[in-house]
N, C-alpha and C. Protein backbone atom coordinates (compact mmCIF):
# COMPACT_ATOMS: atom_id res chain seq x y z
N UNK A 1 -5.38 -3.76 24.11
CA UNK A 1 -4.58 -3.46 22.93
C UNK A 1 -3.86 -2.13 23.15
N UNK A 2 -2.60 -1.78 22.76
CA UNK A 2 -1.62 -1.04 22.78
C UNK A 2 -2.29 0.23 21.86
N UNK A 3 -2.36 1.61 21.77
CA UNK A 3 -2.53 2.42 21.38
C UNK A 3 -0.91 2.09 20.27
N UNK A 4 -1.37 2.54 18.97
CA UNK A 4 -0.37 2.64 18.11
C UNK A 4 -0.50 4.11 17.41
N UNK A 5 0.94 4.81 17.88
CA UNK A 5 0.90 6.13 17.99
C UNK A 5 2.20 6.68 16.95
N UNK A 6 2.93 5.16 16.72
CA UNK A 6 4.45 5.56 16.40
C UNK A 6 4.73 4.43 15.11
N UNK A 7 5.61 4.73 14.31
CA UNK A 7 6.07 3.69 13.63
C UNK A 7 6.68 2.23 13.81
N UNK A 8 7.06 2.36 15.23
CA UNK A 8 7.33 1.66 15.68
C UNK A 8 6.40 0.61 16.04
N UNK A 9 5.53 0.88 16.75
CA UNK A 9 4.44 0.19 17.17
C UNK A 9 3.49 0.13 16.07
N UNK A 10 3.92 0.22 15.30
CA UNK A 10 3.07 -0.02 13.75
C UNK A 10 3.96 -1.11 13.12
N UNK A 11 4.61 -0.90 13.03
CA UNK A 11 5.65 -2.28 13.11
C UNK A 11 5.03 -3.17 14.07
N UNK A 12 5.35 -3.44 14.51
CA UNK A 12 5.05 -4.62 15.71
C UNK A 12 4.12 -4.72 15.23
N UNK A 13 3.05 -4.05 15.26
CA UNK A 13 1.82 -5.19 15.29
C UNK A 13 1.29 -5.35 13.30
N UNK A 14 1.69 -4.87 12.58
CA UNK A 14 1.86 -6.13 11.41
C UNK A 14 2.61 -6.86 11.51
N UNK A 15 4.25 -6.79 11.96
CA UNK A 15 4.95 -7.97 12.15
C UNK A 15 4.33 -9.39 13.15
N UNK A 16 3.25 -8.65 13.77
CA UNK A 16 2.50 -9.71 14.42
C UNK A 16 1.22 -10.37 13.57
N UNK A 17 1.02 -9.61 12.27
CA UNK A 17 -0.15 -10.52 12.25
C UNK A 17 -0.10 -11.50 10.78
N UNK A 18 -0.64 -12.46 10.57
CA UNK A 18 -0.30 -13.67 9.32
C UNK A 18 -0.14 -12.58 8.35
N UNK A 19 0.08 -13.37 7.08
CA UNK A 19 0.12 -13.06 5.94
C UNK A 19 -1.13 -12.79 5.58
N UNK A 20 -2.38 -13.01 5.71
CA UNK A 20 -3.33 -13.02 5.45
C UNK A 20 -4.38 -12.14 5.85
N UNK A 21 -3.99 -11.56 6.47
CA UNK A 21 -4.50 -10.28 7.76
C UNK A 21 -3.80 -9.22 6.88
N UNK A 22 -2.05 -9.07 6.54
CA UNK A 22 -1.79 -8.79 6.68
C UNK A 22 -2.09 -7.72 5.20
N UNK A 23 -2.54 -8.84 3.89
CA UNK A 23 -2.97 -8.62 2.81
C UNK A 23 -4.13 -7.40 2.70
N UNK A 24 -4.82 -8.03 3.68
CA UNK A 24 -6.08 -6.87 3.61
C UNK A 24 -5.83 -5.93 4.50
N UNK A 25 -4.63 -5.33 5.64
CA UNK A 25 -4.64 -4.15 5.91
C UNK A 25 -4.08 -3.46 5.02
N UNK A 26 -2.91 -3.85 4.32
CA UNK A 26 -1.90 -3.41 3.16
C UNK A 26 -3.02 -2.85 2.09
N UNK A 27 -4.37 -3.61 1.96
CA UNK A 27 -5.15 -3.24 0.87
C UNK A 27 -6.10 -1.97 1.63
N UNK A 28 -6.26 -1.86 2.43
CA UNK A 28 -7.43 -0.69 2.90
C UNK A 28 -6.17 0.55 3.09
N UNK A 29 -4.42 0.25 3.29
CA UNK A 29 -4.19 0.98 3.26
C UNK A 29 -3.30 2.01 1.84
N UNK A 30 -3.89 0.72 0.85
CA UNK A 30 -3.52 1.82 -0.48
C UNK A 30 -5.18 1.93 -0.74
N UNK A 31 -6.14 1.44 -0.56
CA UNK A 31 -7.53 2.19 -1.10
C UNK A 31 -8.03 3.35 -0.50
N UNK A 32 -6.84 4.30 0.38
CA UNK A 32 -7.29 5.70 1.33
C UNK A 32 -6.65 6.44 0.01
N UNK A 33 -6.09 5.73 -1.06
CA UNK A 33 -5.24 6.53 -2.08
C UNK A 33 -5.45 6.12 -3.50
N UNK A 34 -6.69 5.28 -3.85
CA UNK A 34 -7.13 4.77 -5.05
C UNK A 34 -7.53 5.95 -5.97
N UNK A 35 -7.69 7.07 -5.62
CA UNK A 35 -7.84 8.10 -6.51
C UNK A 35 -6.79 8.68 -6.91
N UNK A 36 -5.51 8.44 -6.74
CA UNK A 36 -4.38 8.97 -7.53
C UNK A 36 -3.99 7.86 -8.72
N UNK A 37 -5.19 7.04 -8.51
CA UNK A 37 -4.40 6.11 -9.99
C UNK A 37 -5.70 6.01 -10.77
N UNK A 38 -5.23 6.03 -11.82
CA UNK A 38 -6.39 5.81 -13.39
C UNK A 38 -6.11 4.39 -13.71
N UNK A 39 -5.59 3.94 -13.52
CA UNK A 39 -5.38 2.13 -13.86
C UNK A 39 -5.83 1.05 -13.15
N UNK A 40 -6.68 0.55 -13.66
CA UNK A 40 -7.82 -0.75 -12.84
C UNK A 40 -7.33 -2.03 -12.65
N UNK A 41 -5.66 -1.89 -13.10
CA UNK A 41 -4.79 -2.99 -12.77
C UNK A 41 -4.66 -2.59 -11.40
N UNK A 42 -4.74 -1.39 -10.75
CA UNK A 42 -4.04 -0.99 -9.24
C UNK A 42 -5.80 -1.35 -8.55
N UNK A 43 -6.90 -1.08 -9.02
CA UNK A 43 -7.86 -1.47 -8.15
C UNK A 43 -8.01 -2.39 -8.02
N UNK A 44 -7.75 -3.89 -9.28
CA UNK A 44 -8.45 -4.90 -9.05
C UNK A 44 -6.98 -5.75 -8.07
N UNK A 45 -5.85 -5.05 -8.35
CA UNK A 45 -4.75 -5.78 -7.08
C UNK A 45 -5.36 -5.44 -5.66
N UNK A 46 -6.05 -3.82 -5.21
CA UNK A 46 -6.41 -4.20 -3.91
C UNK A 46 -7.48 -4.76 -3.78
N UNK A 47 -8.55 -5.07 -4.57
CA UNK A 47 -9.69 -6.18 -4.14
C UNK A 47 -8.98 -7.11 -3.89
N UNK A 48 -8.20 -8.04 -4.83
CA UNK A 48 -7.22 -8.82 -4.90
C UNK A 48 -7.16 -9.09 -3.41
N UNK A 49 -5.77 -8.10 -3.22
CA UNK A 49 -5.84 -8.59 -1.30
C UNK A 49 -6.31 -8.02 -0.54
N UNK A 50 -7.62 -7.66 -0.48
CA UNK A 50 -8.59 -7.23 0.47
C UNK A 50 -9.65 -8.51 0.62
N UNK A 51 -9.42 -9.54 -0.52
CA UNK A 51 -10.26 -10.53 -0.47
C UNK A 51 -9.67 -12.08 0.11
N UNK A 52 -10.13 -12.34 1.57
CA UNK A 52 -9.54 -13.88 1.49
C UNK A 52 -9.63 -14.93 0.78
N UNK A 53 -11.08 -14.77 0.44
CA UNK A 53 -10.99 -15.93 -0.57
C UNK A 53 -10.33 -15.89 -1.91
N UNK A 54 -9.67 -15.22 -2.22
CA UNK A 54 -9.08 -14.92 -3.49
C UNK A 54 -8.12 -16.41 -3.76
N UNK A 55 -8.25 -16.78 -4.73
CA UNK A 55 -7.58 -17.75 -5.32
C UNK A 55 -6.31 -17.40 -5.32
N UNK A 56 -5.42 -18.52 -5.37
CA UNK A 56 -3.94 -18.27 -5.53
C UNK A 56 -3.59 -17.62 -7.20
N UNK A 57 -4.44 -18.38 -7.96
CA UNK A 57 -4.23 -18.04 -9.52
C UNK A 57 -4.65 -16.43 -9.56
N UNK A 58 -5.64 -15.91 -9.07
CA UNK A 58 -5.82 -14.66 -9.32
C UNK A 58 -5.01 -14.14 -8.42
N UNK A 59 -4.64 -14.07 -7.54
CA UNK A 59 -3.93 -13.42 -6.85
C UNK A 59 -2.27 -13.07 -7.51
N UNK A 60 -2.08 -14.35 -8.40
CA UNK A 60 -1.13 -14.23 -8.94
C UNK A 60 -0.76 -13.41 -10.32
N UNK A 61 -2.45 -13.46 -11.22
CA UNK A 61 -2.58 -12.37 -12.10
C UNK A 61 -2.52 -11.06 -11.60
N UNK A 62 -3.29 -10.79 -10.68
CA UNK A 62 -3.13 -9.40 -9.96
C UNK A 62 -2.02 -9.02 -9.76
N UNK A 63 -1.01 -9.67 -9.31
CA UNK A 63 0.40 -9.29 -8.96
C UNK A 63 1.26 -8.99 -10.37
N UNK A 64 0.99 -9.89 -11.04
CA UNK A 64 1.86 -10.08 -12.27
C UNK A 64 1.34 -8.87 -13.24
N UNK A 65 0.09 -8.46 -13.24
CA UNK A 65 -0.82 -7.00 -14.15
C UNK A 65 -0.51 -5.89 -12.94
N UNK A 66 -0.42 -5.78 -11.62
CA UNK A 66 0.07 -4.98 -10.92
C UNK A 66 1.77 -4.38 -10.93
N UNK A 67 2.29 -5.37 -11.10
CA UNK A 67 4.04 -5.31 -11.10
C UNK A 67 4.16 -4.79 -12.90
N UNK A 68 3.74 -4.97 -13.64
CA UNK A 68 3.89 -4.40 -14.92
C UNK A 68 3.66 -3.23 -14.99
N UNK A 69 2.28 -2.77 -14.58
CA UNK A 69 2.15 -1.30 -14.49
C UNK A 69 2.84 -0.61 -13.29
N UNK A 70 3.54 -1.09 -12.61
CA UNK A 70 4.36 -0.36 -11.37
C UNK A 70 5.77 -0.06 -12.41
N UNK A 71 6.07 -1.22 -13.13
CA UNK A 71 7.59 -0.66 -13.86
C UNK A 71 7.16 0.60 -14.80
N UNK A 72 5.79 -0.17 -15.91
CA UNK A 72 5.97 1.51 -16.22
C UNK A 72 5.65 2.60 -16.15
N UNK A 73 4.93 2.88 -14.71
CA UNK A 73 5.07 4.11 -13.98
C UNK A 73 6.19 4.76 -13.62
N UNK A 74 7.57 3.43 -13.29
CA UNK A 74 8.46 3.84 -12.76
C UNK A 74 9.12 4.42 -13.91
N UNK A 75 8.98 4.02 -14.91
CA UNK A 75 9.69 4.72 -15.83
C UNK A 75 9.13 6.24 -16.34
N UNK A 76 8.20 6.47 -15.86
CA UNK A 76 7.67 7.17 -16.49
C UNK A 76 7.96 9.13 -15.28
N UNK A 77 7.39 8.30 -14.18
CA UNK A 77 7.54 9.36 -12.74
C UNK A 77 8.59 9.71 -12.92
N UNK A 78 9.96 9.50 -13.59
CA UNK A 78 11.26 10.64 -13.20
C UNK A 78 10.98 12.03 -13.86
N UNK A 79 10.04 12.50 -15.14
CA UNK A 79 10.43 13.52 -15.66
C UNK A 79 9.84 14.80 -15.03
N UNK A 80 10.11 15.50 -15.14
CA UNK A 80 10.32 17.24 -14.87
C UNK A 80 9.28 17.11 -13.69
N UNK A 81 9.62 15.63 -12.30
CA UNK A 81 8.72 16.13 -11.30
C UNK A 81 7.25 16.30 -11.29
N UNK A 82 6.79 15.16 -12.18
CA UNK A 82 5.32 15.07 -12.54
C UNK A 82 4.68 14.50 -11.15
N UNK A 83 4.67 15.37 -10.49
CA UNK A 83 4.42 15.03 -9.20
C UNK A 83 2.78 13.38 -9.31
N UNK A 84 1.80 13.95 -10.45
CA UNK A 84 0.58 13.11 -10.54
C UNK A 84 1.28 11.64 -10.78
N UNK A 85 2.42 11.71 -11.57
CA UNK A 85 3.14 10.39 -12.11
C UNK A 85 3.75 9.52 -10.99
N UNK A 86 4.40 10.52 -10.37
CA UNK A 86 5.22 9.46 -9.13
C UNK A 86 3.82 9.28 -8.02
N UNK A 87 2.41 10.14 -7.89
CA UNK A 87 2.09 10.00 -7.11
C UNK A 87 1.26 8.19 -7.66
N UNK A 88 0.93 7.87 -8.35
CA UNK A 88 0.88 7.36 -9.30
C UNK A 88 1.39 5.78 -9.44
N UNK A 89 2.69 6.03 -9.24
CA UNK A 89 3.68 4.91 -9.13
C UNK A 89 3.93 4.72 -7.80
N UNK A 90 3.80 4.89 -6.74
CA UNK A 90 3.98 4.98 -5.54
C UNK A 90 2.24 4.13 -5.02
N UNK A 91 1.44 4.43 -5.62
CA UNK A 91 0.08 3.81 -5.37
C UNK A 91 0.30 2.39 -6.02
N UNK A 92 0.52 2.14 -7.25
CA UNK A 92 1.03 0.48 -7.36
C UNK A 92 1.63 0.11 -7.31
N UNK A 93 2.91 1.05 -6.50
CA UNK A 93 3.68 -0.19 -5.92
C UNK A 93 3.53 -0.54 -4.30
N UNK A 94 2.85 0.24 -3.71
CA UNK A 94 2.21 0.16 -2.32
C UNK A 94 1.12 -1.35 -3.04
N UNK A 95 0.20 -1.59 -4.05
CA UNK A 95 -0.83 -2.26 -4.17
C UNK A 95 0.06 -3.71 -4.47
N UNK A 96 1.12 -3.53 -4.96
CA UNK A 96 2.27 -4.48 -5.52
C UNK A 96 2.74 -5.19 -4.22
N UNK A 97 3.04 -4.71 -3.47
CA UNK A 97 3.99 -5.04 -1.65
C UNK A 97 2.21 -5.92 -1.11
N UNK A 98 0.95 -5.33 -1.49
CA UNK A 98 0.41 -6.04 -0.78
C UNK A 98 0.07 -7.44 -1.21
N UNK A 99 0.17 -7.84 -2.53
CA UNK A 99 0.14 -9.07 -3.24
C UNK A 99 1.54 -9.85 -3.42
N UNK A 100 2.66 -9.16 -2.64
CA UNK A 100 3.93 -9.95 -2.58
C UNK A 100 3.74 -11.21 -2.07
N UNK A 101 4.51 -12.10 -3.29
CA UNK A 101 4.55 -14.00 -2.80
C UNK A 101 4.89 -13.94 -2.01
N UNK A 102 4.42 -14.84 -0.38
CA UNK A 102 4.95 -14.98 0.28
C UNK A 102 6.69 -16.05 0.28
N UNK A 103 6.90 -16.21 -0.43
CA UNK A 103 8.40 -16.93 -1.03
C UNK A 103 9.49 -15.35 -1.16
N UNK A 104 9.16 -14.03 -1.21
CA UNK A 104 9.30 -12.85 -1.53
C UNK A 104 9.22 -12.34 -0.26
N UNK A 105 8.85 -12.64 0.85
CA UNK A 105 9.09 -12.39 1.95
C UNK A 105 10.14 -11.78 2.67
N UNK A 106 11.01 -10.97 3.41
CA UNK A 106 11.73 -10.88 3.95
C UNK A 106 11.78 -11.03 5.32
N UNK A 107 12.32 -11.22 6.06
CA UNK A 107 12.63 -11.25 7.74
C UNK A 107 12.51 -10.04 7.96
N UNK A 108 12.85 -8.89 7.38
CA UNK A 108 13.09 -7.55 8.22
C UNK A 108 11.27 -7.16 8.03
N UNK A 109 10.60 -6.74 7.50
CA UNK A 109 9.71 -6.13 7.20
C UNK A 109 8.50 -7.09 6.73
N UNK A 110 7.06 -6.69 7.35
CA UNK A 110 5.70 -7.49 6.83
C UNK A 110 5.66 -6.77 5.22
N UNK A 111 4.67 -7.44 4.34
CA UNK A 111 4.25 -6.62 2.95
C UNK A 111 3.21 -5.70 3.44
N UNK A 112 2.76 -5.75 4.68
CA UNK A 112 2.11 -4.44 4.91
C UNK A 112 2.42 -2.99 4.91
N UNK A 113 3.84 -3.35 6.12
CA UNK A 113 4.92 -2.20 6.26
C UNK A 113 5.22 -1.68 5.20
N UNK A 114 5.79 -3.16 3.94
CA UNK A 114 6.04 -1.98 2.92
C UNK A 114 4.86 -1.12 2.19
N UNK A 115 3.66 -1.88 1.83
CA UNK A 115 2.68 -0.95 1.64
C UNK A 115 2.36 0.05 1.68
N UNK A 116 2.38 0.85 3.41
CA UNK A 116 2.14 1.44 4.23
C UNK A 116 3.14 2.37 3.76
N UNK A 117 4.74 2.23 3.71
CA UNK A 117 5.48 3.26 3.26
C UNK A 117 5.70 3.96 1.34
N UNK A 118 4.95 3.15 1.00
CA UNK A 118 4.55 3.29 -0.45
C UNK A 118 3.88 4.48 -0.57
N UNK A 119 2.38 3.89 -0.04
CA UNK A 119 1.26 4.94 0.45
C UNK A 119 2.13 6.00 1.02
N UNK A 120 2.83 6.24 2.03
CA UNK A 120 2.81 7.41 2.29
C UNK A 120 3.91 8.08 1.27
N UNK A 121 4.79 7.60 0.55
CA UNK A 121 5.28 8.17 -1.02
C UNK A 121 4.12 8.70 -1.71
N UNK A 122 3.44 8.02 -1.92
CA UNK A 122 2.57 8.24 -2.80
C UNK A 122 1.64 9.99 -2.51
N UNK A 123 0.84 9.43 -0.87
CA UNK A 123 0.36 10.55 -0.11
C UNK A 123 1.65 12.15 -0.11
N UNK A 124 2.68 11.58 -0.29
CA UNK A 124 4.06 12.88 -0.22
C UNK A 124 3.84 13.09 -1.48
N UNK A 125 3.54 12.63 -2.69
CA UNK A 125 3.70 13.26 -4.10
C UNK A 125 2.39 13.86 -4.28
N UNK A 126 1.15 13.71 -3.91
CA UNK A 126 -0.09 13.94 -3.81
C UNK A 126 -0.21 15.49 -3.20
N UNK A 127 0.31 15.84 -1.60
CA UNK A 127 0.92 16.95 -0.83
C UNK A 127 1.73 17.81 -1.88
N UNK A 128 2.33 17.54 -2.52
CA UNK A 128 3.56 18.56 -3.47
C UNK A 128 2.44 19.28 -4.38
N UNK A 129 2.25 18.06 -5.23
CA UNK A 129 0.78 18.33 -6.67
C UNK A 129 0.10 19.16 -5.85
N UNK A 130 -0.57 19.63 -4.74
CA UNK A 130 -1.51 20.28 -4.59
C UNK A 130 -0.83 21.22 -3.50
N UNK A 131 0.33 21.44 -3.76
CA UNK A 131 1.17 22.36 -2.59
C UNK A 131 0.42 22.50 -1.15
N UNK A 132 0.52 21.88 -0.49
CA UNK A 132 -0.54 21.50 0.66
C UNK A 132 -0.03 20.87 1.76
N UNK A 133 0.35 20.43 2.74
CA UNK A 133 0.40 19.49 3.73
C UNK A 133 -0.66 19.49 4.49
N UNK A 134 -0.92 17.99 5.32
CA UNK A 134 -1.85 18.04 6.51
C UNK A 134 -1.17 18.36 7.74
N UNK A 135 -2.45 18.69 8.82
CA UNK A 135 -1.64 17.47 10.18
C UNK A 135 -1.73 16.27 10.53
N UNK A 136 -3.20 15.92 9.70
CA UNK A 136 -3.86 14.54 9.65
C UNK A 136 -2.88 13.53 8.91
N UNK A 137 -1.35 13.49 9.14
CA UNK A 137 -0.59 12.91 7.90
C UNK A 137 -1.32 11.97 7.55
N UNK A 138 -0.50 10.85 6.84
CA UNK A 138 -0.79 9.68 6.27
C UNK A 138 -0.24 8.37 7.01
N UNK A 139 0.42 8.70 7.84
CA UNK A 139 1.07 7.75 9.15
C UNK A 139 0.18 7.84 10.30
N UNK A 140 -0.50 8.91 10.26
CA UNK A 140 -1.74 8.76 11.52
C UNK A 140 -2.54 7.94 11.03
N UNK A 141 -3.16 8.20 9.98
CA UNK A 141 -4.76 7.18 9.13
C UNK A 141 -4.16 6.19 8.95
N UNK A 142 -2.55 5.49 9.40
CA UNK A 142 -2.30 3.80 8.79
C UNK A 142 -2.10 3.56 10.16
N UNK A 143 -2.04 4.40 11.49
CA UNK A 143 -2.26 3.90 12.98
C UNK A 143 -3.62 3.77 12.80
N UNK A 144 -4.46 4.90 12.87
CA UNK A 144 -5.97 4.57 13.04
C UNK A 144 -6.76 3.32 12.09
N UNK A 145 -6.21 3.29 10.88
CA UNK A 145 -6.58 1.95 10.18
C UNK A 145 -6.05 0.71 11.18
N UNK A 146 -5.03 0.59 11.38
CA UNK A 146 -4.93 -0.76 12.33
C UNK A 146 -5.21 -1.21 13.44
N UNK A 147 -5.45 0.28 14.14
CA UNK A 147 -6.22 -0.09 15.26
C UNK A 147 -7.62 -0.44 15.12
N UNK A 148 -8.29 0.01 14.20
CA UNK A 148 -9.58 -0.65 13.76
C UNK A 148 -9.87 -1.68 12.78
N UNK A 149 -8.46 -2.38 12.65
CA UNK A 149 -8.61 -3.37 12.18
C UNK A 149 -8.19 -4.66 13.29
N UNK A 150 -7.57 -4.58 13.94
CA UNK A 150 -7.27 -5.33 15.25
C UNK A 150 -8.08 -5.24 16.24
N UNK A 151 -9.12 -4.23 16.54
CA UNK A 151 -10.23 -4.36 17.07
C UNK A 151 -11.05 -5.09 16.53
N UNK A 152 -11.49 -5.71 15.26
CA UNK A 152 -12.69 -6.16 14.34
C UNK A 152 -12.64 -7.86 15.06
């Protein structure tokens, strides 16, 4: 297996793996960020797709109670830079990309990828709120998550 070091090669290998794989990396990689949200619509979407056996019907409530509270976060994260708010809205809609219908699909990008760049919105509004940066970004821990998930 390829060391994944780059975005690039983080690409590739969700674009390589099913939809179904792809659900539960998307989900381990907004639960490194389940503590920026107070809403149990955003936890029970990543059990949601962290779980294969999940029914299509729940999977579809999850999405549909996930995508509601993503709009009104979104409405909510523009004012005076509430950094907790967008960090916030950026966590369900990373949890939102991982319960995307596959009919919702695009050619360019897995729902992991988008996940993955959610999370790290999210992880960037999180960094501001606590005036802080790492070096450990949040693009390293979604290489090291997949490489230990493609090892399993």
């Amino acid at each position: 297996m390829a060391k994944i070091n780059n975005d690039e090669a983080l690409k590739r290998a969700l674009d390589a793996l099913p939809v179904a794989s792809q659900r539960i990396l998307a989900a381990r990689f907004v639960g490194n960020l389940l503590h920026l949200s107070k809403d149990g619509r955003v936890k029970r979407a990543v059990e949601a797709a962290a779980t294969p056996e999940c029914s299509p019907e729940e999977m579809e409530e999850a999405y549909r109670a996930v995508k509601a509270y993503s709009v009104q976060t979104f409405t909510a994260c523009g004012r005076d830079a509430d950094w907790a708010s967008q960090a916030e809205h950026f966590v369900a809609a990373a949890a939102l990309a991982a319960l995307l219908p596959e009919k919702q699909l695009g050619d360019k990008h897995s729902l992991a990828w988008k996940a993955a760049m959610q999370a790290r919105m999210a992880k960037n509004c999180e960094m501001i709120l606590n005036d802080q940066g790492e070096l450990d970004n949040e693009a390293q821990r979604q290489y090291v998550l997949t490489e230990a998930f493609l090892a399993e």
